[in-house]
N, C-alpha and C. Protein backbone atom coordinates (compact mmCIF):
# COMPACT_ATOMS: atom_id res chain seq x y z
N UNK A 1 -14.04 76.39 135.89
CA UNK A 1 -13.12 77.26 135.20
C UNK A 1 -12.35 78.06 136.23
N UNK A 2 -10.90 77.97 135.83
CA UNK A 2 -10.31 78.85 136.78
C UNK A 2 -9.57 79.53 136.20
N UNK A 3 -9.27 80.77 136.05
CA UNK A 3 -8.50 81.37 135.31
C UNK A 3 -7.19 81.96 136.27
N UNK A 4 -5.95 81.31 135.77
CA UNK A 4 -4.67 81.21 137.13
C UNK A 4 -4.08 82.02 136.60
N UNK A 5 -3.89 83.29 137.23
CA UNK A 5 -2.96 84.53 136.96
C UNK A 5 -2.97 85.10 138.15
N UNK A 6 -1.71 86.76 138.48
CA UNK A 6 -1.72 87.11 139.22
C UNK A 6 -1.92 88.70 139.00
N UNK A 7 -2.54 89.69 139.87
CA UNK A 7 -2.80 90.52 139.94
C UNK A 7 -1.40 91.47 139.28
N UNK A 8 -1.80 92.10 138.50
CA UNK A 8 -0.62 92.89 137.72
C UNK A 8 -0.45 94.04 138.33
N UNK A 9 -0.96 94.68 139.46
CA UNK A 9 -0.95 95.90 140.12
C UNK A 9 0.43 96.43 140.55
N UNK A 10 1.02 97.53 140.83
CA UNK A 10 2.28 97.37 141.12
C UNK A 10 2.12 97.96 142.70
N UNK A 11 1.07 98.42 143.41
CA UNK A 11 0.97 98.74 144.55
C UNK A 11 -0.05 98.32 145.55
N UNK A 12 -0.27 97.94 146.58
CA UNK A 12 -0.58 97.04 147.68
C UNK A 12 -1.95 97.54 148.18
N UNK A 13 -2.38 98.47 147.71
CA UNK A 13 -4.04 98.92 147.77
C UNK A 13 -4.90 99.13 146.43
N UNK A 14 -6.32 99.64 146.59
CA UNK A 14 -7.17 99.40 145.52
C UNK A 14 -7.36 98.00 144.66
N UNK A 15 -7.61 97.52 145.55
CA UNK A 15 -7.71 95.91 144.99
C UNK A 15 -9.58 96.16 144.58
N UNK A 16 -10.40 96.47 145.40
CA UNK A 16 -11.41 96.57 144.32
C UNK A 16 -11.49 97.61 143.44
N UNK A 17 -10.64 98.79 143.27
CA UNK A 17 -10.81 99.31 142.16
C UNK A 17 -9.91 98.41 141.11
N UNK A 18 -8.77 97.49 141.65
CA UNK A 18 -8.64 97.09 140.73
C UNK A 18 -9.91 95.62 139.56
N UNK A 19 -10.25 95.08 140.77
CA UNK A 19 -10.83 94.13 140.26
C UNK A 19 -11.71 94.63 139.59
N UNK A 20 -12.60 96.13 139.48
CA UNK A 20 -13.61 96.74 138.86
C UNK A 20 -13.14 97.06 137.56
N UNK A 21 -11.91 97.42 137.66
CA UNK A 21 -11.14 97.93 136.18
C UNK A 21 -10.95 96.48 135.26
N UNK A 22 -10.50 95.26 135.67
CA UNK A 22 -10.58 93.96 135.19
C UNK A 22 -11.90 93.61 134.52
N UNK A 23 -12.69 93.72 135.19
CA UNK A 23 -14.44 93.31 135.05
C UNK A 23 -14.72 94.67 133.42
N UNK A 24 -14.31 95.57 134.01
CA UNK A 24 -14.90 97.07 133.03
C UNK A 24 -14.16 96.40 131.74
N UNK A 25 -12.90 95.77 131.85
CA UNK A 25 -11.83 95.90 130.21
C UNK A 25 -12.36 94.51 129.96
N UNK A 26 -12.63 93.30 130.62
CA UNK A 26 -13.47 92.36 130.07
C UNK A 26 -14.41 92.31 129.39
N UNK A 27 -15.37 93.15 129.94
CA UNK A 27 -17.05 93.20 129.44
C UNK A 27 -16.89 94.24 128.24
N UNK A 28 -16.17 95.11 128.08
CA UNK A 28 -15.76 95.77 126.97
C UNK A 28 -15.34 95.32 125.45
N UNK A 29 -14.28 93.89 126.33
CA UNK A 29 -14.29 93.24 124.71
C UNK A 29 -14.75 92.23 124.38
N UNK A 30 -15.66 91.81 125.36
CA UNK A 30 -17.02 91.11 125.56
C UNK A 30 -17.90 91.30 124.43
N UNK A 31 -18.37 93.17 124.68
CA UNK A 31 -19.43 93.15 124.23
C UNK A 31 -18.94 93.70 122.56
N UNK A 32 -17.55 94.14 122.30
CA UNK A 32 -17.25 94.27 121.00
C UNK A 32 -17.18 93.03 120.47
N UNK A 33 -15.90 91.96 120.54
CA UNK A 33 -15.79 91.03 119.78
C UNK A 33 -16.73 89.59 119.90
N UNK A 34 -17.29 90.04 121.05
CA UNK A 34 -18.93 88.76 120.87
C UNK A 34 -18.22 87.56 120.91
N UNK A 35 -17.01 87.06 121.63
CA UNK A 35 -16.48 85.60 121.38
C UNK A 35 -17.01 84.40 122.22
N UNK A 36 -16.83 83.49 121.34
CA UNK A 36 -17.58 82.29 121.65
C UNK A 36 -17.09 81.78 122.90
N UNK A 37 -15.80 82.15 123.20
CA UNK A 37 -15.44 81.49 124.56
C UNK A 37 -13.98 82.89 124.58
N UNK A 38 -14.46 83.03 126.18
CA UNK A 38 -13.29 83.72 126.74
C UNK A 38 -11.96 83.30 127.24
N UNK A 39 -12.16 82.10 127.76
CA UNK A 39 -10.90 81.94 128.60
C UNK A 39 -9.82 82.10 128.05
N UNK A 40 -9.08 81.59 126.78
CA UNK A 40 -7.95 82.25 126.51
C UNK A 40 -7.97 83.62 126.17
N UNK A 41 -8.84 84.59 125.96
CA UNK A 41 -8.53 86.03 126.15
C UNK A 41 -8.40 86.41 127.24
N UNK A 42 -8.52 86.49 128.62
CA UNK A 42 -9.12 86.97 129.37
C UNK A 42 -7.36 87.78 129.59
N UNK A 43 -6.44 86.48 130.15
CA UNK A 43 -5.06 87.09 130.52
C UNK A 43 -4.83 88.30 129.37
N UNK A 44 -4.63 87.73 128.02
CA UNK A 44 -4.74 89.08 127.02
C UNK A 44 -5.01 89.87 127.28
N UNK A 45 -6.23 90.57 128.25
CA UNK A 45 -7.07 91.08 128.01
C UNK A 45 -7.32 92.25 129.41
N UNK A 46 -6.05 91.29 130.49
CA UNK A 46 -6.28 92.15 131.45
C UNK A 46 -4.73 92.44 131.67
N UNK A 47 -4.07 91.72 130.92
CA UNK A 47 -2.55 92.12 131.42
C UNK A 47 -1.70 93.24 131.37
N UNK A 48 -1.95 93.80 131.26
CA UNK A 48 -1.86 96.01 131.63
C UNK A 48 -1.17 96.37 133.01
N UNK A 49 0.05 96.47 133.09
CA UNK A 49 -0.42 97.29 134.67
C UNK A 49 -1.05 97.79 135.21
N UNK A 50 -1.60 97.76 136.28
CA UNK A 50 -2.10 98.89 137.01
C UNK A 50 -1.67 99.66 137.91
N UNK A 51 -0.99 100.81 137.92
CA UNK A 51 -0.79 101.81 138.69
C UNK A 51 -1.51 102.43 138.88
N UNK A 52 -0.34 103.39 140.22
CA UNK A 52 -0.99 104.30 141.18
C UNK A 52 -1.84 105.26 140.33
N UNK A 53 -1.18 105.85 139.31
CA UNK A 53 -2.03 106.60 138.29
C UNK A 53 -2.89 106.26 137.64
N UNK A 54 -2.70 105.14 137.08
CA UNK A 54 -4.26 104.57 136.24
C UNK A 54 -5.22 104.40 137.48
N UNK A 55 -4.39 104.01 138.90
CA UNK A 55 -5.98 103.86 139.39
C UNK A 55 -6.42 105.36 139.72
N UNK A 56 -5.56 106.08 139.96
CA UNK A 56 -6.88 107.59 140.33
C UNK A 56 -7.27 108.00 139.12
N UNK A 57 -6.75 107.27 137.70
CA UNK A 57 -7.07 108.09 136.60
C UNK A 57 -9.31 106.72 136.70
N UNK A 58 -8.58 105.85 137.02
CA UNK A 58 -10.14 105.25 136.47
C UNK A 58 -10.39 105.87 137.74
N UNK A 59 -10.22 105.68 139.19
CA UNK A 59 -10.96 105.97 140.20
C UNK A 59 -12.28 107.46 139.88
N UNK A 60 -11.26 108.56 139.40
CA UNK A 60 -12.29 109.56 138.47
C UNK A 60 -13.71 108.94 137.76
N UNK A 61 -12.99 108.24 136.96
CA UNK A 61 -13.89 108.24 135.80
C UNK A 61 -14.91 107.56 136.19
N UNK A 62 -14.59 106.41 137.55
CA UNK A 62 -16.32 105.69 138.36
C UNK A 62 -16.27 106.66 138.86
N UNK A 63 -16.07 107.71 139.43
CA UNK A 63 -17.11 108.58 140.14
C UNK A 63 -18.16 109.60 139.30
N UNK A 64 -17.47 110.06 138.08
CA UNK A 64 -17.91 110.68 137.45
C UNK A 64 -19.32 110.18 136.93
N UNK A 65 -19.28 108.71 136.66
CA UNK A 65 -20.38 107.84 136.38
C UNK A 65 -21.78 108.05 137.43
N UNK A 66 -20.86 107.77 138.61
CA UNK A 66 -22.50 107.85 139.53
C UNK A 66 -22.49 108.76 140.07
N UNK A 67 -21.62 110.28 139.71
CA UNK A 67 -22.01 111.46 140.53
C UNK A 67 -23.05 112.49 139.90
């Protein structure tokens, strides 16, 4: 399985916060809609921008988690 898309980020750092934010909005509607197969959600599912602001807005919210 390969799932062929490209990073929707609009700026050239936080690539693992981004990939953590991908994984977090996956497993989210993972664990709500229980579907039998992901692959055609997944693009759905992550295609959001991510900006500079969403990332310090999630960057917060993992710290807040393990602080």
């Amino acid at each position: 399985f390969v799932f062929n898309t490209k990073p929707h980020q609009s700026f050239g750092v936080d690539c693992g916060l981004y990939l953590l934010h991908c994984m977090d909005v996956t497993l989210k509607h993972v664990a709500a809609a229980e579907p039998r197969f992901i692959e055609g959600k997944l693009c759905q599912w992550t295609s959001t921008y991510f900006n500079a602001t969403k990332a310090a807005t999630y960057r917060s919210q993992l710290y807040n988690k393990v602080a």
